[in-house]
C-alpha atoms as a PDB file:
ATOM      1  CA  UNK A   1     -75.059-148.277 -21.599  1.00  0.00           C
ATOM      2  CA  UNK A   2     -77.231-147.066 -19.267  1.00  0.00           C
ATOM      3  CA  UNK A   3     -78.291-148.417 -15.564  1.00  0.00           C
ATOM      4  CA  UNK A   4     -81.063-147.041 -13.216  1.00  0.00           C
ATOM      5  CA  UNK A   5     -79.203-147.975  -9.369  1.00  0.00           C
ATOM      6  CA  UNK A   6     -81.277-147.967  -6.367  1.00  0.00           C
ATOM      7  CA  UNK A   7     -79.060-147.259  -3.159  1.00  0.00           C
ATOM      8  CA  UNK A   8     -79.897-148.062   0.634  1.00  0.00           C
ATOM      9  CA  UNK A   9     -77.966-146.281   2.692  1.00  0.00           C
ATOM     10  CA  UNK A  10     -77.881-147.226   6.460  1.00  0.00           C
ATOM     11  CA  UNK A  11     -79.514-144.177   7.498  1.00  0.00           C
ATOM     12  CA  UNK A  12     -81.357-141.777   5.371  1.00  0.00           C
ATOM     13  CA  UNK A  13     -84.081-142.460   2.556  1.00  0.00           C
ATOM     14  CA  UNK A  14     -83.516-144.589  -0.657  1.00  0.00           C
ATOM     15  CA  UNK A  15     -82.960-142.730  -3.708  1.00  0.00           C
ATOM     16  CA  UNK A  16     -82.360-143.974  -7.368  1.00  0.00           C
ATOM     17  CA  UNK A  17     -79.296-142.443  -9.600  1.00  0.00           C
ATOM     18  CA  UNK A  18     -78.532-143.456 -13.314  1.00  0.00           C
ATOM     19  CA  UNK A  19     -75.397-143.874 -15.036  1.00  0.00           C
ATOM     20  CA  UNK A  20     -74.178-142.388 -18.248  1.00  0.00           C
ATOM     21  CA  UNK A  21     -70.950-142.181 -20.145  1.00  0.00           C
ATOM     22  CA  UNK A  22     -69.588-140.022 -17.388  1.00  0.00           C
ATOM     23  CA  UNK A  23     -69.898-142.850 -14.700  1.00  0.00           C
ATOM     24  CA  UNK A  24     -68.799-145.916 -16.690  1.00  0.00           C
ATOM     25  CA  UNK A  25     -65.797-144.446 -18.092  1.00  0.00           C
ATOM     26  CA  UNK A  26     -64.383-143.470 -14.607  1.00  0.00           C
ATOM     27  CA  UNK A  27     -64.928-147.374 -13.990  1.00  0.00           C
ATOM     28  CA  UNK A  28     -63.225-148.848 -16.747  1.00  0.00           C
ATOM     29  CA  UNK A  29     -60.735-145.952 -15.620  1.00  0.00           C
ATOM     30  CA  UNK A  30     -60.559-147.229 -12.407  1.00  0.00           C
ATOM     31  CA  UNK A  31     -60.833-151.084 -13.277  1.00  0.00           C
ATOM     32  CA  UNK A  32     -58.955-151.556 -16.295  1.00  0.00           C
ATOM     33  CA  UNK A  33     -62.049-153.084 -17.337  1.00  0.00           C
ATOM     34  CA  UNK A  34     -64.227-152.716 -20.473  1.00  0.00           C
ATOM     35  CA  UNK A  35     -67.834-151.805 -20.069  1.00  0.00           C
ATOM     36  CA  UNK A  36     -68.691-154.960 -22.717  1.00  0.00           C
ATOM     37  CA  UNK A  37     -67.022-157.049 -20.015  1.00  0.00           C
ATOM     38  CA  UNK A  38     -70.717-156.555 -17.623  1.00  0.00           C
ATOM     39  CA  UNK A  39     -72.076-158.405 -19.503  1.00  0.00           C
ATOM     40  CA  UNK A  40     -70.523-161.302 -18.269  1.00  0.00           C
ATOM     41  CA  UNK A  41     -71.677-160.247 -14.669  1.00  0.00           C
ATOM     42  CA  UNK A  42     -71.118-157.237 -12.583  1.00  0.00           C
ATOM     43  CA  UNK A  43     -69.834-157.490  -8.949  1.00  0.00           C
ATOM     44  CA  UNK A  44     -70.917-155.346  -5.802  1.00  0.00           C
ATOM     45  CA  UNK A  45     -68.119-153.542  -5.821  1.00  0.00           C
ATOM     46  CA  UNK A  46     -68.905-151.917  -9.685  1.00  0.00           C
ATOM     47  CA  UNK A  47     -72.175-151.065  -8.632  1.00  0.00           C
ATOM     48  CA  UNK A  48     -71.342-149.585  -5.823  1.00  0.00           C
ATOM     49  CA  UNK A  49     -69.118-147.505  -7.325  1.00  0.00           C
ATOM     50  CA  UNK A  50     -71.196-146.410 -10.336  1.00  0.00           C
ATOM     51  CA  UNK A  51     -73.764-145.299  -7.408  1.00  0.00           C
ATOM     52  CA  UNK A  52     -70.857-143.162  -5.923  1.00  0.00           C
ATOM     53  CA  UNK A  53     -70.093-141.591  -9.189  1.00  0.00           C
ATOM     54  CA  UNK A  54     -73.389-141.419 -10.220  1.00  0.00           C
ATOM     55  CA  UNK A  55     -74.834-140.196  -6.888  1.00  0.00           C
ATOM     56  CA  UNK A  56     -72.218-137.514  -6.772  1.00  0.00           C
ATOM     57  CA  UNK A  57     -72.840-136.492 -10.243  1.00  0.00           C
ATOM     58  CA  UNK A  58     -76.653-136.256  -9.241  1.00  0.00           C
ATOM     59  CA  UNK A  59     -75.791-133.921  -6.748  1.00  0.00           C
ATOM     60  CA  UNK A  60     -76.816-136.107  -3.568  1.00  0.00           C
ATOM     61  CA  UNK A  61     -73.819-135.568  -0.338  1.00  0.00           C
ATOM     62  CA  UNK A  62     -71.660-138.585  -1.000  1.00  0.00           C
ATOM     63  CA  UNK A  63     -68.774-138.773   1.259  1.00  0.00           C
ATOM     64  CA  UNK A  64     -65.559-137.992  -0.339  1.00  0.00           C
ATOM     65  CA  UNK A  65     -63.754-141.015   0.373  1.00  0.00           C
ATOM     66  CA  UNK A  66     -65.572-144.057  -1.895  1.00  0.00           C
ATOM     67  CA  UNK A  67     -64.394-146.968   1.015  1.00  0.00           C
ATOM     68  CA  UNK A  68     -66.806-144.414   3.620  1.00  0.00           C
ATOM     69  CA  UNK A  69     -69.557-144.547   0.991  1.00  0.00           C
ATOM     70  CA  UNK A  70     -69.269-147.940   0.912  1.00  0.00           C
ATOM     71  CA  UNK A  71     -69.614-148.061   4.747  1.00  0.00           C
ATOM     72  CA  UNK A  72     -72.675-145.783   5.244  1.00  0.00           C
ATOM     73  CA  UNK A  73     -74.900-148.001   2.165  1.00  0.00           C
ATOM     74  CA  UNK A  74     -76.636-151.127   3.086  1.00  0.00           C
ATOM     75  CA  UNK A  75     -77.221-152.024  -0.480  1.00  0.00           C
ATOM     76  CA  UNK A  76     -77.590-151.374  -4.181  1.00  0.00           C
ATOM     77  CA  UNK A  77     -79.658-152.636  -6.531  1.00  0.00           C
ATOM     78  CA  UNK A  78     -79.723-152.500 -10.317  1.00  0.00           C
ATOM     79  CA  UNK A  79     -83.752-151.167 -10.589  1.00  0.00           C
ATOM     80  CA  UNK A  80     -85.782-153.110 -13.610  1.00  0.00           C
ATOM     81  CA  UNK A  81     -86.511-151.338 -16.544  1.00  0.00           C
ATOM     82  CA  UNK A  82     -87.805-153.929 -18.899  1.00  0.00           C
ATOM     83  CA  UNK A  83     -91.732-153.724 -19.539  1.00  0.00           C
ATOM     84  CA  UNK A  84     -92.985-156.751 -18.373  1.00  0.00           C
ATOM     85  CA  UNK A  85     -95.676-156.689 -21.814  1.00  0.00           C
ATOM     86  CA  UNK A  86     -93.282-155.028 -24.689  1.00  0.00           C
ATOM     87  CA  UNK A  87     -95.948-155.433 -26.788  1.00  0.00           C
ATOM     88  CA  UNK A  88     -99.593-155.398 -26.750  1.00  0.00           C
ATOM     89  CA  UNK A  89    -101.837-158.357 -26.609  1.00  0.00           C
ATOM     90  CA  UNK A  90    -103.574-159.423 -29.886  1.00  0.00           C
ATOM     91  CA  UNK A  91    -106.974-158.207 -30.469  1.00  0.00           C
ATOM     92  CA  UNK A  92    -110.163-159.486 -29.556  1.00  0.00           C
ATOM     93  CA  UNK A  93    -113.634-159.584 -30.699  1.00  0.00           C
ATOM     94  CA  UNK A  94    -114.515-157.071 -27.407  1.00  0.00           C
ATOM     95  CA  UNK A  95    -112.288-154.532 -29.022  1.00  0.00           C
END
């Protein structure tokens, strides 16, 4: 599992971090959770913490205390990866 994270901090410029195995095994860690169990929705709090981890791991200056990361970010947003058009359209006779 895989998520692209956009993350608005109160000051500074908006960057985008992904998670990897790394990231969502220090939150089922830290949850007691199971990964499987997003799919049955995903509060603020796990995204903001995969942004931490994954923001540290990404080598941006996070602070080192997650509750003060928390405090300096205005938002995070899970970015859209889907293709709109998966596949192409059918052919026609201009082709």
């Amino acid at each position: 599992m895989q998520l692209r994270l956009r993350v608005t901090p109160k000051t500074g410029d908006v960057y985008e971090v992904e998670t990897d195995m790394t990231v969502i095994v220090e939150w089922e860690r830290k949850y007691k959770r199971r990964a499987s169990d997003l799919a049955k929705g995903i509060g603020m709090e796990d995204l903001a913490f995969m942004a931490y981890q994954a923001a540290h791991q990404a080598g941006h200056t996070v602070p080192a205390v997650f509750d003060d990361f928390i405090k300096r970010t205005r938002k995070v947003d899970v970015v859209d990866q889907d293709d709109a058009h998966p596949t192409q359209g059918a052919p026609t006779d201009d082709n």
